[in-house]
PDB file of N, CA and C in Angstrom:
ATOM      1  N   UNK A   1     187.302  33.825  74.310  1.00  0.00           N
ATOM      2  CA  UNK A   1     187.282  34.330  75.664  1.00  0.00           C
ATOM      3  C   UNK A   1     187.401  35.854  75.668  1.00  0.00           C
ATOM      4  N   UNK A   2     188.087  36.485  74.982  1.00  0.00           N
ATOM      5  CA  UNK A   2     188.335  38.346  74.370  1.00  0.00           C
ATOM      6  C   UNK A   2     186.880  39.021  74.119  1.00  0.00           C
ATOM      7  N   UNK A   3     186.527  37.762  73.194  1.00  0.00           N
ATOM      8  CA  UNK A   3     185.395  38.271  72.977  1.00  0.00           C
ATOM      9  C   UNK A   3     184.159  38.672  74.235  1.00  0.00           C
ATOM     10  N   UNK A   4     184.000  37.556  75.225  1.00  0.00           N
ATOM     11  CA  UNK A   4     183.441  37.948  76.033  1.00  0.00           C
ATOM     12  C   UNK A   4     183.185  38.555  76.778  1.00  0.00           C
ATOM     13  N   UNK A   5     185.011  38.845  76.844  1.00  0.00           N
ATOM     14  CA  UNK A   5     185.111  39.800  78.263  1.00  0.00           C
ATOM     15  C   UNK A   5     184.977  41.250  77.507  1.00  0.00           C
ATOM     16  N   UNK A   6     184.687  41.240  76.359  1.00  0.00           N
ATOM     17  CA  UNK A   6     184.491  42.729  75.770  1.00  0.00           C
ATOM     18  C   UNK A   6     183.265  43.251  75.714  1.00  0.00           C
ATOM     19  N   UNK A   7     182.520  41.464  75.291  1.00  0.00           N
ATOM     20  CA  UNK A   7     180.801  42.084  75.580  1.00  0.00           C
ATOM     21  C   UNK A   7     180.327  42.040  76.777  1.00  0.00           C
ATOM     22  N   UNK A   8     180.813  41.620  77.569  1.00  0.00           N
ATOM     23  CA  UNK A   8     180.666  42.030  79.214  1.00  0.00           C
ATOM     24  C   UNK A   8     180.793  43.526  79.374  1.00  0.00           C
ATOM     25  N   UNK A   9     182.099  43.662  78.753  1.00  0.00           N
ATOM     26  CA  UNK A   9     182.471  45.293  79.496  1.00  0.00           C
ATOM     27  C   UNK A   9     181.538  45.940  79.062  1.00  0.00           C
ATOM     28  N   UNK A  10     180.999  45.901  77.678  1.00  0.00           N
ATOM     29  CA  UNK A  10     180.520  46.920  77.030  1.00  0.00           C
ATOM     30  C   UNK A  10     179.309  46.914  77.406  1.00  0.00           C
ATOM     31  N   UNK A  11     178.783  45.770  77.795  1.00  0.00           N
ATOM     32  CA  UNK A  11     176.960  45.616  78.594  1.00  0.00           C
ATOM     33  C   UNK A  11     177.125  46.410  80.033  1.00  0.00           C
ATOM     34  N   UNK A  12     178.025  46.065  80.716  1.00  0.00           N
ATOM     35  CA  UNK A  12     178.311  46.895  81.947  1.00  0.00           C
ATOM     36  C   UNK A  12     178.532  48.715  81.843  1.00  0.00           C
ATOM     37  N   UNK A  13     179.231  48.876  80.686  1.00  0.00           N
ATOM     38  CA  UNK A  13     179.679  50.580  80.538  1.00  0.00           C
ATOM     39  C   UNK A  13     178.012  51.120  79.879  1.00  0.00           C
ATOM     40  N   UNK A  14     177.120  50.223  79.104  1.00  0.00           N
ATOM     41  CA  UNK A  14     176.118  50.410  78.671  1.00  0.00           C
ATOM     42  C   UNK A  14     175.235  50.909  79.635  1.00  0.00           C
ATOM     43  N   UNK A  15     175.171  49.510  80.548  1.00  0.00           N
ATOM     44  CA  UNK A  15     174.293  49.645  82.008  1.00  0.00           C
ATOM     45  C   UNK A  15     174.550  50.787  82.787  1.00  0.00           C
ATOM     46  N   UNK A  16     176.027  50.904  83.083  1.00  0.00           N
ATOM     47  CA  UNK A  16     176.176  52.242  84.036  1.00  0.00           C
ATOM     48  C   UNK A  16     175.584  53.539  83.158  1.00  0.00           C
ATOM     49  N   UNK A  17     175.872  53.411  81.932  1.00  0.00           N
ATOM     50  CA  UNK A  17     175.440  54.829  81.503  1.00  0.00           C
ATOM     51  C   UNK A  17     173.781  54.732  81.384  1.00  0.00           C
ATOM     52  N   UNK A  18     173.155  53.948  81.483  1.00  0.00           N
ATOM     53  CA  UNK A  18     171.820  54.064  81.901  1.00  0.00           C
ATOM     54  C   UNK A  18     171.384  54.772  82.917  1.00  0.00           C
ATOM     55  N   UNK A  19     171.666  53.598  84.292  1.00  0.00           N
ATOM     56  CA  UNK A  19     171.426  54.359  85.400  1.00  0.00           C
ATOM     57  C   UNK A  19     172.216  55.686  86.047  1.00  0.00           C
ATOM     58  N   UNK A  20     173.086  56.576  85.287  1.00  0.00           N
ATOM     59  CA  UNK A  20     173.330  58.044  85.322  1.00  0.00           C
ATOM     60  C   UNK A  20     172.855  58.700  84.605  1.00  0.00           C
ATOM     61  N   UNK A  21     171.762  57.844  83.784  1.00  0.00           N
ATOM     62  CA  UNK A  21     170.749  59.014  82.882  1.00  0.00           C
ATOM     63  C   UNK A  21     169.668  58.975  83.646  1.00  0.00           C
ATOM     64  N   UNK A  22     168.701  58.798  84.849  1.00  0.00           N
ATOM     65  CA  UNK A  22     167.698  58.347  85.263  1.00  0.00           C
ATOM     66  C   UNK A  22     167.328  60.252  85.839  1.00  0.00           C
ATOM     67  N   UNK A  23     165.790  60.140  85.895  1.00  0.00           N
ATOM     68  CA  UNK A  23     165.769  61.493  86.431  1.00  0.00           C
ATOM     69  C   UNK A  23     166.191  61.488  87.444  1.00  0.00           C
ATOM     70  N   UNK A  24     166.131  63.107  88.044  1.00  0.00           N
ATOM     71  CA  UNK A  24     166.458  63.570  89.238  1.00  0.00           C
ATOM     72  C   UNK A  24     165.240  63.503  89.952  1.00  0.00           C
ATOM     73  N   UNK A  25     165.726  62.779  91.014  1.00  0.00           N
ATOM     74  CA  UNK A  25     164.266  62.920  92.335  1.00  0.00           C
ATOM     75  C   UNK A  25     164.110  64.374  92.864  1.00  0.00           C
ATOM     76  N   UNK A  26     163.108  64.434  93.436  1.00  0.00           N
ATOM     77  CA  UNK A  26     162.992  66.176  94.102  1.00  0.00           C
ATOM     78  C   UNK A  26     163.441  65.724  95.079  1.00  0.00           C
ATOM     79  N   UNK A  27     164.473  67.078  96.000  1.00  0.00           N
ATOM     80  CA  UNK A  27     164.783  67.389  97.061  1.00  0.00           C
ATOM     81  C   UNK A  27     164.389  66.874  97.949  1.00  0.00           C
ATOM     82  N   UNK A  28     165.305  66.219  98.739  1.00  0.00           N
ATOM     83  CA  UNK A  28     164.481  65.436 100.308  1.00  0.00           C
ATOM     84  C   UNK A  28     164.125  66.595 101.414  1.00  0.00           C
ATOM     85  N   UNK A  29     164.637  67.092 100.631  1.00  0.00           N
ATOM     86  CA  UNK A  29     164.636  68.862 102.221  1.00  0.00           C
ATOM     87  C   UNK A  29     163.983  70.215 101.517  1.00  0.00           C
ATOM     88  N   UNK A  30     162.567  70.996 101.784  1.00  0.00           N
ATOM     89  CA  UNK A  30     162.832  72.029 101.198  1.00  0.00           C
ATOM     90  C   UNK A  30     163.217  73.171 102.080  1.00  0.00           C
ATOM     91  N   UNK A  31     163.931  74.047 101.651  1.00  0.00           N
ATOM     92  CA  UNK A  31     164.147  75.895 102.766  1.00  0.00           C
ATOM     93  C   UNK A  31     163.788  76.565 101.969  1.00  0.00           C
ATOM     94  N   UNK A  32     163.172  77.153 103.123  1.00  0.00           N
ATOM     95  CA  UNK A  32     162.470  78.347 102.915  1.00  0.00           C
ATOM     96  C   UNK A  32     163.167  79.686 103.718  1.00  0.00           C
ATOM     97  N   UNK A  33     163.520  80.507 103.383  1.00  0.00           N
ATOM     98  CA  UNK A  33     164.932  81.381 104.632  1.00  0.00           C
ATOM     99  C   UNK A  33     164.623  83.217 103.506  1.00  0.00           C
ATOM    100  N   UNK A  34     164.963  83.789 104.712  1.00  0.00           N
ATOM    101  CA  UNK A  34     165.143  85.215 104.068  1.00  0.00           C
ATOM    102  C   UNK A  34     166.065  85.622 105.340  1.00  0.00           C
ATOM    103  N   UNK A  35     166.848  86.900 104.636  1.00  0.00           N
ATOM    104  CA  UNK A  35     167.869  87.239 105.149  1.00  0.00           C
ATOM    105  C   UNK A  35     167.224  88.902 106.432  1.00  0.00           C
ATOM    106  N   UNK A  36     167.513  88.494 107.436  1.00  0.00           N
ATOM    107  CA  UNK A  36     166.662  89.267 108.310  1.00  0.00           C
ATOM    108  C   UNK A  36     168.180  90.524 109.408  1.00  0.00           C
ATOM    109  N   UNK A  37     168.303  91.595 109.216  1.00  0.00           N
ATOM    110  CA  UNK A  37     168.829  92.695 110.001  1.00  0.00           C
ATOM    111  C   UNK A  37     168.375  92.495 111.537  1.00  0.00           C
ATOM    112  N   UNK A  38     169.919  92.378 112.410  1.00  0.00           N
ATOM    113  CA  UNK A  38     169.357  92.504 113.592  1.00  0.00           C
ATOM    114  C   UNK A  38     170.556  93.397 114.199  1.00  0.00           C
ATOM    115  N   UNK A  39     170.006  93.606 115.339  1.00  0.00           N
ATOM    116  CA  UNK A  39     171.387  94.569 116.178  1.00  0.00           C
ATOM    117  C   UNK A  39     172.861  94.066 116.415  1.00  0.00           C
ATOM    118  N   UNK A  40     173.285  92.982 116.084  1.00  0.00           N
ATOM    119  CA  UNK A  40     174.112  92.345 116.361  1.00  0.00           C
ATOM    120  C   UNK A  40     174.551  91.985 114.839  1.00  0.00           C
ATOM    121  N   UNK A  41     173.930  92.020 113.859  1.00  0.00           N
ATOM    122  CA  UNK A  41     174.368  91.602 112.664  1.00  0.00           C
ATOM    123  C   UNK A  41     173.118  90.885 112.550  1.00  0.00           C
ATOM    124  N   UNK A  42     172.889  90.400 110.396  1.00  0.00           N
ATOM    125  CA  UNK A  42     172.389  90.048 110.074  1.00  0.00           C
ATOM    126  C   UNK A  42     172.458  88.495 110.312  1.00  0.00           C
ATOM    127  N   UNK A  43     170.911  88.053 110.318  1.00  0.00           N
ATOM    128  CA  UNK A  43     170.939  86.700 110.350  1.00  0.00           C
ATOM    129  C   UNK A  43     169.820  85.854 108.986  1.00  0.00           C
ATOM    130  N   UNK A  44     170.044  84.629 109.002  1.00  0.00           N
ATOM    131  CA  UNK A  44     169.159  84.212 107.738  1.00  0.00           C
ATOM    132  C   UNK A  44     168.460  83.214 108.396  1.00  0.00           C
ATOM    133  N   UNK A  45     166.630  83.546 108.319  1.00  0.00           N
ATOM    134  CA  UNK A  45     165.543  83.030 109.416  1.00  0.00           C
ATOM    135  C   UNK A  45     164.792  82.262 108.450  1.00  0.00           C
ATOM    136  N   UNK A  46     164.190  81.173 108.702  1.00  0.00           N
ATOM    137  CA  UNK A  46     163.248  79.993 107.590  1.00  0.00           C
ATOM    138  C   UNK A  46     162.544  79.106 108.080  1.00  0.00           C
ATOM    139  N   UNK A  47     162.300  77.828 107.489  1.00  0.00           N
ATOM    140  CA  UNK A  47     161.838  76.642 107.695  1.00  0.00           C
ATOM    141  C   UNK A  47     162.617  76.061 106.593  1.00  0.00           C
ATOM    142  N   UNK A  48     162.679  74.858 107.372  1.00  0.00           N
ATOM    143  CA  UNK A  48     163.007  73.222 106.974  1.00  0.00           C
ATOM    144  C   UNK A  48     162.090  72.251 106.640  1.00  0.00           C
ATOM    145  N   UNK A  49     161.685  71.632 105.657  1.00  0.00           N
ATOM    146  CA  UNK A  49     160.537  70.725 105.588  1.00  0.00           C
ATOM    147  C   UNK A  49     161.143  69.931 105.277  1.00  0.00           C
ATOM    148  N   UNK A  50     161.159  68.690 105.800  1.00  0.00           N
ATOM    149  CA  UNK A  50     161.254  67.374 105.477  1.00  0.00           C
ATOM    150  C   UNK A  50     160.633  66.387 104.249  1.00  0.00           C
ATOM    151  N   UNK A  51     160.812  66.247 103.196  1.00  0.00           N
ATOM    152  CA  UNK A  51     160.518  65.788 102.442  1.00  0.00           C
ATOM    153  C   UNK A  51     160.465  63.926 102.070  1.00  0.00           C
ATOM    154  N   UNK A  52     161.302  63.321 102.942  1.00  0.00           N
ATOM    155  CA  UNK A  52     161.711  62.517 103.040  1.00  0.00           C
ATOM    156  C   UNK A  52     160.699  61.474 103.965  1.00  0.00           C
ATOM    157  N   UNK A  53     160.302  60.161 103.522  1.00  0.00           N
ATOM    158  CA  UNK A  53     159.703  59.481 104.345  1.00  0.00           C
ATOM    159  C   UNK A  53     160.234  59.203 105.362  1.00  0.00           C
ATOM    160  N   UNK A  54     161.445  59.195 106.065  1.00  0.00           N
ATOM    161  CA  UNK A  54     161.609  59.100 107.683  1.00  0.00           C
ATOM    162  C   UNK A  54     161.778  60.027 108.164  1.00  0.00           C
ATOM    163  N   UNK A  55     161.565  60.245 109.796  1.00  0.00           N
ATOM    164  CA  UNK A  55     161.816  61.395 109.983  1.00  0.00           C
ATOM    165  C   UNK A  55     163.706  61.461 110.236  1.00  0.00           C
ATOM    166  N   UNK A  56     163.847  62.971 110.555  1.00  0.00           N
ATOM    167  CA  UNK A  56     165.836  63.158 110.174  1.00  0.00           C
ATOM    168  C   UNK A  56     165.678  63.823 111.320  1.00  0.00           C
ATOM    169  N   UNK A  57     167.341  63.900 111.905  1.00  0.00           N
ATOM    170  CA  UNK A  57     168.012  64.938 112.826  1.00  0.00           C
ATOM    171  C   UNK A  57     168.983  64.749 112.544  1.00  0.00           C
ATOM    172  N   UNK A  58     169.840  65.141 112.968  1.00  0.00           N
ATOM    173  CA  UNK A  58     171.572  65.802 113.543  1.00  0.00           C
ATOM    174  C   UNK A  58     171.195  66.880 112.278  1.00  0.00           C
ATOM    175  N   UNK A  59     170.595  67.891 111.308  1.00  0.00           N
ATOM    176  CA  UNK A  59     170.440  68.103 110.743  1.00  0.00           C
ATOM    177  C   UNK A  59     171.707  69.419 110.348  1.00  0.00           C
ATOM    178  N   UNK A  60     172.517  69.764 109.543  1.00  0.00           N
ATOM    179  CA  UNK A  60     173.475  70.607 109.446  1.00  0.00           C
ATOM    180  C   UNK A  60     173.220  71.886 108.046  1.00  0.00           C
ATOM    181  N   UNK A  61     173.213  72.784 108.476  1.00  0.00           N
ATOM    182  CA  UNK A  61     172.645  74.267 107.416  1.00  0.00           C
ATOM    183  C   UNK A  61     174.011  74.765 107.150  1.00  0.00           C
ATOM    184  N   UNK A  62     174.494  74.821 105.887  1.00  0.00           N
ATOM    185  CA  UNK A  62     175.575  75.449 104.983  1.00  0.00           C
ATOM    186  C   UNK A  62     174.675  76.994 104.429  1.00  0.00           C
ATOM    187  N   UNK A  63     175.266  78.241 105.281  1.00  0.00           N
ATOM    188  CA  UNK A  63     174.934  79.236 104.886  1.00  0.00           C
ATOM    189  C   UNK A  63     175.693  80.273 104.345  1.00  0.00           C
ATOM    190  N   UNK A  64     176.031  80.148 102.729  1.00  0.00           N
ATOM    191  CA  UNK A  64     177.210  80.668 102.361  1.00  0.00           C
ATOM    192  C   UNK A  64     176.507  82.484 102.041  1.00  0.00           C
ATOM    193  N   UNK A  65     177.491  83.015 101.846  1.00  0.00           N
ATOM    194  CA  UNK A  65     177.673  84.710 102.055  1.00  0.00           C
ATOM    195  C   UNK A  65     178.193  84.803 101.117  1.00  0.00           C
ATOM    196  N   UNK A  66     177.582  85.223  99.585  1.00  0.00           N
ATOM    197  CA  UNK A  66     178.238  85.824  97.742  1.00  0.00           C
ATOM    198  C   UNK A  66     178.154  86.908  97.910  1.00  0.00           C
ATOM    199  N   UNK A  67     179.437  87.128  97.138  1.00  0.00           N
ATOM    200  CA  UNK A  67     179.432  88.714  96.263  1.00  0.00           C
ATOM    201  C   UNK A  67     178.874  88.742  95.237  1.00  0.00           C
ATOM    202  N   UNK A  68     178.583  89.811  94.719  1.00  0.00           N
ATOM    203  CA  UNK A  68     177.869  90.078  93.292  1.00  0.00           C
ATOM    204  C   UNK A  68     178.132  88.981  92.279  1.00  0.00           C
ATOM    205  N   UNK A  69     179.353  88.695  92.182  1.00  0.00           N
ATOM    206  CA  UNK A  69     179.818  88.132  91.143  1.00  0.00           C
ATOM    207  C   UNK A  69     179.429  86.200  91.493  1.00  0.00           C
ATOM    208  N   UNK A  70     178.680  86.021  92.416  1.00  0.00           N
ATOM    209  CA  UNK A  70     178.440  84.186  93.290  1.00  0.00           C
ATOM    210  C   UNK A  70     179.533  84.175  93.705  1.00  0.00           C
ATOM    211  N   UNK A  71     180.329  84.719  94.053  1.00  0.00           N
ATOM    212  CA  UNK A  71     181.692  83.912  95.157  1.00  0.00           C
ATOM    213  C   UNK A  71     181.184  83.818  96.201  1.00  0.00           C
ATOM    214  N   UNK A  72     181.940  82.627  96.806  1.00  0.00           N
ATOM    215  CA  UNK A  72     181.444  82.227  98.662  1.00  0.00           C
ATOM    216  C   UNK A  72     182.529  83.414  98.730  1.00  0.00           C
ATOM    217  N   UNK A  73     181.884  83.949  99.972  1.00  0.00           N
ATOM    218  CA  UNK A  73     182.858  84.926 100.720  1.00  0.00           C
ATOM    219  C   UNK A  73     182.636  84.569 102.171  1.00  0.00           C
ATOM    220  N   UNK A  74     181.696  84.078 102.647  1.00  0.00           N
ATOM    221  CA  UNK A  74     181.606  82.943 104.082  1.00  0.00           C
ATOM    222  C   UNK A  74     181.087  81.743 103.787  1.00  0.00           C
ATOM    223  N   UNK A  75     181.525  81.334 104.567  1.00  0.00           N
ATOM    224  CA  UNK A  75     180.403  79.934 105.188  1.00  0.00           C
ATOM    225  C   UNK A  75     180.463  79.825 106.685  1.00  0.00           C
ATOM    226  N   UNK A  76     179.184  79.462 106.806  1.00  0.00           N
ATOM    227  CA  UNK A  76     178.269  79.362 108.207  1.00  0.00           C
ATOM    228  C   UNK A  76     177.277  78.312 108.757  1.00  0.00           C
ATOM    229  N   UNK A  77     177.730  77.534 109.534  1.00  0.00           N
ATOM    230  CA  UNK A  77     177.105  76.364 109.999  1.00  0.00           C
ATOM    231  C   UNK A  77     176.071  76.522 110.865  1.00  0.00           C
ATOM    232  N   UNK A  78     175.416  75.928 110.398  1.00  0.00           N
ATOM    233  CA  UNK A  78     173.979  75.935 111.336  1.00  0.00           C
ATOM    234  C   UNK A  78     173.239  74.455 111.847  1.00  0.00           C
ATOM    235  N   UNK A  79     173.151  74.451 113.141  1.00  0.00           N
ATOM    236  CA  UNK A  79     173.057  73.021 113.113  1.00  0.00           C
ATOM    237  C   UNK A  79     171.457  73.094 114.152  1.00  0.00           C
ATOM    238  N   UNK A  80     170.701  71.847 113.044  1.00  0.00           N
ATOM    239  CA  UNK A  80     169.107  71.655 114.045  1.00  0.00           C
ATOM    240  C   UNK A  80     169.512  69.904 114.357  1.00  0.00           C
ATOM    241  N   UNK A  81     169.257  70.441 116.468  1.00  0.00           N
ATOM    242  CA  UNK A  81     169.263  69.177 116.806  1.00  0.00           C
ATOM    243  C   UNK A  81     168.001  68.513 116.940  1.00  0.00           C
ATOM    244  N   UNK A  82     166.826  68.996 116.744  1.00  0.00           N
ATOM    245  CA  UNK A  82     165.804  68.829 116.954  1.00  0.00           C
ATOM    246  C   UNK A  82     165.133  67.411 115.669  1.00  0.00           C
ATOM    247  N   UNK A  83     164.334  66.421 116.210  1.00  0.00           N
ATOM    248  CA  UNK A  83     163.922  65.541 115.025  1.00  0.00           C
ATOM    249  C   UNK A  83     162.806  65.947 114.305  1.00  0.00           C
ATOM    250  N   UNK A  84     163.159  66.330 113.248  1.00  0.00           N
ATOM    251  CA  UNK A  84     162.031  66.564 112.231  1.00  0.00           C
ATOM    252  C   UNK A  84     161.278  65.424 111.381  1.00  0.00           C
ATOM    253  N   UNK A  85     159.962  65.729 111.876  1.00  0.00           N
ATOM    254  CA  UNK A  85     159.086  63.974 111.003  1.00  0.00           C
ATOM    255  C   UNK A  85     158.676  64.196 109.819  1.00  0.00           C
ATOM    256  N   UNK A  86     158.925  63.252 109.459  1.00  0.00           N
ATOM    257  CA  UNK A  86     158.841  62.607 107.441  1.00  0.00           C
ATOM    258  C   UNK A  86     157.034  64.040 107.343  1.00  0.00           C
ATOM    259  N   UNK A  87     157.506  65.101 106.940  1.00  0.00           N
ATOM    260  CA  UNK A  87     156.063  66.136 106.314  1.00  0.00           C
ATOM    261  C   UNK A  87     156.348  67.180 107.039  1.00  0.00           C
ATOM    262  N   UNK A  88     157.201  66.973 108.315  1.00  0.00           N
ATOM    263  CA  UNK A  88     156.988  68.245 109.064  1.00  0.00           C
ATOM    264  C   UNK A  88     157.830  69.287 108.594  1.00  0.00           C
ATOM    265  N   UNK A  89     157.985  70.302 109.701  1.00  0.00           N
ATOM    266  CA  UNK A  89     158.644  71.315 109.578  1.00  0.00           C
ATOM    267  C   UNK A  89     159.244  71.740 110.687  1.00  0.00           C
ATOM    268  N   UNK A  90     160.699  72.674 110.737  1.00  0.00           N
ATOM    269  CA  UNK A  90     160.783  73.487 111.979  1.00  0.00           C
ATOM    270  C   UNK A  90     161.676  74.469 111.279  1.00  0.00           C
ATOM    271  N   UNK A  91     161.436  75.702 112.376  1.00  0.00           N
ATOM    272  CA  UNK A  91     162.331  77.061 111.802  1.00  0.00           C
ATOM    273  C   UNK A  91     163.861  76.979 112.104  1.00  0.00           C
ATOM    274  N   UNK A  92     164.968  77.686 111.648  1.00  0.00           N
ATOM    275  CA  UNK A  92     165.730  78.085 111.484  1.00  0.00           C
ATOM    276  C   UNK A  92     166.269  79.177 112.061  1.00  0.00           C
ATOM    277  N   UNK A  93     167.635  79.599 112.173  1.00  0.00           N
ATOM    278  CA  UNK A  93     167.926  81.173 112.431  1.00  0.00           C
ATOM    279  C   UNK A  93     169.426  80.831 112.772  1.00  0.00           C
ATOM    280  N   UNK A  94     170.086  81.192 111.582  1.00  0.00           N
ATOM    281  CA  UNK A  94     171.681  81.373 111.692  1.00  0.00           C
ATOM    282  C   UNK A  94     171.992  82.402 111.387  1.00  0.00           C
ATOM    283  N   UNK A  95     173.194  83.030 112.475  1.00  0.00           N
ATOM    284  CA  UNK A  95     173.924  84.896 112.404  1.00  0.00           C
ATOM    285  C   UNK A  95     174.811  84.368 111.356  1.00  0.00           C
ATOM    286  N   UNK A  96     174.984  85.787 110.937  1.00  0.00           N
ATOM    287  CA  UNK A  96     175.972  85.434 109.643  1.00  0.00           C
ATOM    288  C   UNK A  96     176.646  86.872 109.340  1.00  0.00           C
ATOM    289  N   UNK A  97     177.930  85.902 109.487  1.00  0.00           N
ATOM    290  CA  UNK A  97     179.236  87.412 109.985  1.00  0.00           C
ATOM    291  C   UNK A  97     179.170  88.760 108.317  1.00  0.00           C
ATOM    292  N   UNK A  98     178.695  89.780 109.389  1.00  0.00           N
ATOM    293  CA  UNK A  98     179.280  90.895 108.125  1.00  0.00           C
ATOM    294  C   UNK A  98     177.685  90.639 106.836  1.00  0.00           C
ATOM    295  N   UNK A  99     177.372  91.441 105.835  1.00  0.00           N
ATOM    296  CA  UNK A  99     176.616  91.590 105.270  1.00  0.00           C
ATOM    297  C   UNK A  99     177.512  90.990 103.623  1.00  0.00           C
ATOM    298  N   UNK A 100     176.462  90.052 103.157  1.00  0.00           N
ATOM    299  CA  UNK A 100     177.095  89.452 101.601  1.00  0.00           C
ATOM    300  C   UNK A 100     175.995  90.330 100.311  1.00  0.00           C
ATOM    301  N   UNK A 101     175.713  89.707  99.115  1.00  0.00           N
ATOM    302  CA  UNK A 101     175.097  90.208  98.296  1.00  0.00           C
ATOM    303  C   UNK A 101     173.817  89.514  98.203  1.00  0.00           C
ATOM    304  N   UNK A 102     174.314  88.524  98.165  1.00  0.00           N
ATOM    305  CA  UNK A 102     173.282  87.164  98.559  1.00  0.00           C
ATOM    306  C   UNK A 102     173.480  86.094  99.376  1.00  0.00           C
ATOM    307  N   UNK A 103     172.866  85.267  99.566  1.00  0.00           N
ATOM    308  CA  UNK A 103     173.450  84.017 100.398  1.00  0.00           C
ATOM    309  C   UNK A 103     172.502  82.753 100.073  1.00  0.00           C
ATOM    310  N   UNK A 104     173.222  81.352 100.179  1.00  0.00           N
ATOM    311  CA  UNK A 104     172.810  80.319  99.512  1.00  0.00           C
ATOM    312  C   UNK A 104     172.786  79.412 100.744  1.00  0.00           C
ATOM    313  N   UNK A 105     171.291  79.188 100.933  1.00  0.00           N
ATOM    314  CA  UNK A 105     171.349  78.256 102.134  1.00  0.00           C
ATOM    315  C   UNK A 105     171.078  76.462 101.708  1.00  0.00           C
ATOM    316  N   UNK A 106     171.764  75.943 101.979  1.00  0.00           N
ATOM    317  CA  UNK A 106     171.557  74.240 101.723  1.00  0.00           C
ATOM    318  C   UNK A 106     171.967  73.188 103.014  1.00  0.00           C
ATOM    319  N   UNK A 107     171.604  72.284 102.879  1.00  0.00           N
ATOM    320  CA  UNK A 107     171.303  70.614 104.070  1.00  0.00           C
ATOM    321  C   UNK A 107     172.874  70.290 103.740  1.00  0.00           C
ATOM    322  N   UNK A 108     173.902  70.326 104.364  1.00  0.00           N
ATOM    323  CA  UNK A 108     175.286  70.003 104.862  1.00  0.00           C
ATOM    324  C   UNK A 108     175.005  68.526 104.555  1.00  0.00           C
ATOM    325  N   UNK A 109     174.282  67.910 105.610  1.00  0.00           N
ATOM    326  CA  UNK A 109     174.257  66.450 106.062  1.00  0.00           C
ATOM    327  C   UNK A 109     173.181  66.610 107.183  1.00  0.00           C
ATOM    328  N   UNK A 110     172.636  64.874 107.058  1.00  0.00           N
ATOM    329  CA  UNK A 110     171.760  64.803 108.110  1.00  0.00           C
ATOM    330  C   UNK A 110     172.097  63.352 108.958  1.00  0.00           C
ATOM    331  N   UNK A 111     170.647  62.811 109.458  1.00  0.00           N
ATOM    332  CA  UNK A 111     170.554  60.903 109.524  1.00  0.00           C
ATOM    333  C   UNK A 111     169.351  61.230 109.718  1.00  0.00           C
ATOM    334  N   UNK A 112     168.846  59.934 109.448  1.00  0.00           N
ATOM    335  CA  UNK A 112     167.588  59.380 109.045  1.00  0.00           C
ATOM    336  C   UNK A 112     167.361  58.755 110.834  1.00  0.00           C
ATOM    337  N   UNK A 113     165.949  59.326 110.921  1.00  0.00           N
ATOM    338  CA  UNK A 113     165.762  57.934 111.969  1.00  0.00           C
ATOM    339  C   UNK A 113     164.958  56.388 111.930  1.00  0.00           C
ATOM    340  N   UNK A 114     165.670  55.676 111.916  1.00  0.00           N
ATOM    341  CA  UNK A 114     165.482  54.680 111.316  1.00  0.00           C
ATOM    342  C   UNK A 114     164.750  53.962 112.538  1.00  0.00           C
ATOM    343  N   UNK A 115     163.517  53.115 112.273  1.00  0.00           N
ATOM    344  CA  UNK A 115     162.055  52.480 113.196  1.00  0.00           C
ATOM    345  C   UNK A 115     163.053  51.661 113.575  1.00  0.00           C
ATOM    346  N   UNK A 116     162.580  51.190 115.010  1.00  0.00           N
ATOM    347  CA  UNK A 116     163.795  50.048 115.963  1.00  0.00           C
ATOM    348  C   UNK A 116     163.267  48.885 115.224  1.00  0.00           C
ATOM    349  N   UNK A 117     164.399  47.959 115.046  1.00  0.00           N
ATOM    350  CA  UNK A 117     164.582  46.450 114.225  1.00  0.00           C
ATOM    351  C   UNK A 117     163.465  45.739 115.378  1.00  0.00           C
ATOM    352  N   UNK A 118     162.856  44.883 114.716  1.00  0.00           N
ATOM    353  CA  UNK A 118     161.484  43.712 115.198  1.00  0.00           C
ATOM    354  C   UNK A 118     162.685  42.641 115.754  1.00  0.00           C
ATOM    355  N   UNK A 119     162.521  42.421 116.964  1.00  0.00           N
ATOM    356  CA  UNK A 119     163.410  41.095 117.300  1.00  0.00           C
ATOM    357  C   UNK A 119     162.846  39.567 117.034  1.00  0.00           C
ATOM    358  N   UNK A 120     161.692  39.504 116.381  1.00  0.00           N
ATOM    359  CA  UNK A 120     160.412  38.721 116.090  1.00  0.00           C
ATOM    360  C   UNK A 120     160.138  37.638 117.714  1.00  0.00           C
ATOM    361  N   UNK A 121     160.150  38.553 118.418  1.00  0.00           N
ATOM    362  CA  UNK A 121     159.690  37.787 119.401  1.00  0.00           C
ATOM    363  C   UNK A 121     158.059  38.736 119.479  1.00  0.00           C
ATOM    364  N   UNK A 122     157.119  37.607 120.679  1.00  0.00           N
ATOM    365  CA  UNK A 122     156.116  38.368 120.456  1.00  0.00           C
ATOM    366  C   UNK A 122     155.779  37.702 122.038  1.00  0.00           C
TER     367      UNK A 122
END
């Protein structure tokens, strides 16, 4: 019975380390953003493409503010309420306090919109 439950484990620790070797899929989201001077302070202006076969909203933009050295020295939320469809695109434009060295824009979180369930009536 030792025995089994050992070649169990070890088929299972085998298996998991499989599927954490699998490639990486590409990005469900790409940005595209440059950092743009305005009278009020700088802001960081782009597009969002959807990469993903459904379309997404509540969509949330993490726009961090580095020093030379990559430290976050802000973060800045940016939020698109707008639904973006599975190919499309829409622009961007979050202010962003004070001037950094660089800044790293990435997808916080989203949701998917998911097609309404078939009640199979007809």
């Amino acid at each position: 019975m030792g025995r089994l439950l050992l070649a169990l484990s070890l088929a299972a620790l085998t298996w998991s380390q499989v599927g954490c070797a699998s490639s990486r899929e590409p990005p469900l989201f790409q940005l595209d953003w440059q950092v743009v001077p305005a009278p009020r302070g700088p802001s960081v202006k782009g597009h969002l493409v959807n990469r993903g076969s459904l379309p997404a909203r509540d969509l949330r933009l993490l726009v961090e503010g580095l020093d030379d050295s990559g430290h976050v020295l802000t973060k800045t939320l940016g939020v698109l309420s707008q639904i973006v469809e599975s190919g499309g695109s829409t622009p961007f434009d979050v202010p962003v306090p004070g001037t950094a060295a660089s800044y790293r824009v990435s997808v916080l979180s989203y949701e998917w919109v998911l097609p309404p369930a078939s009640t199979g009536r007809r």
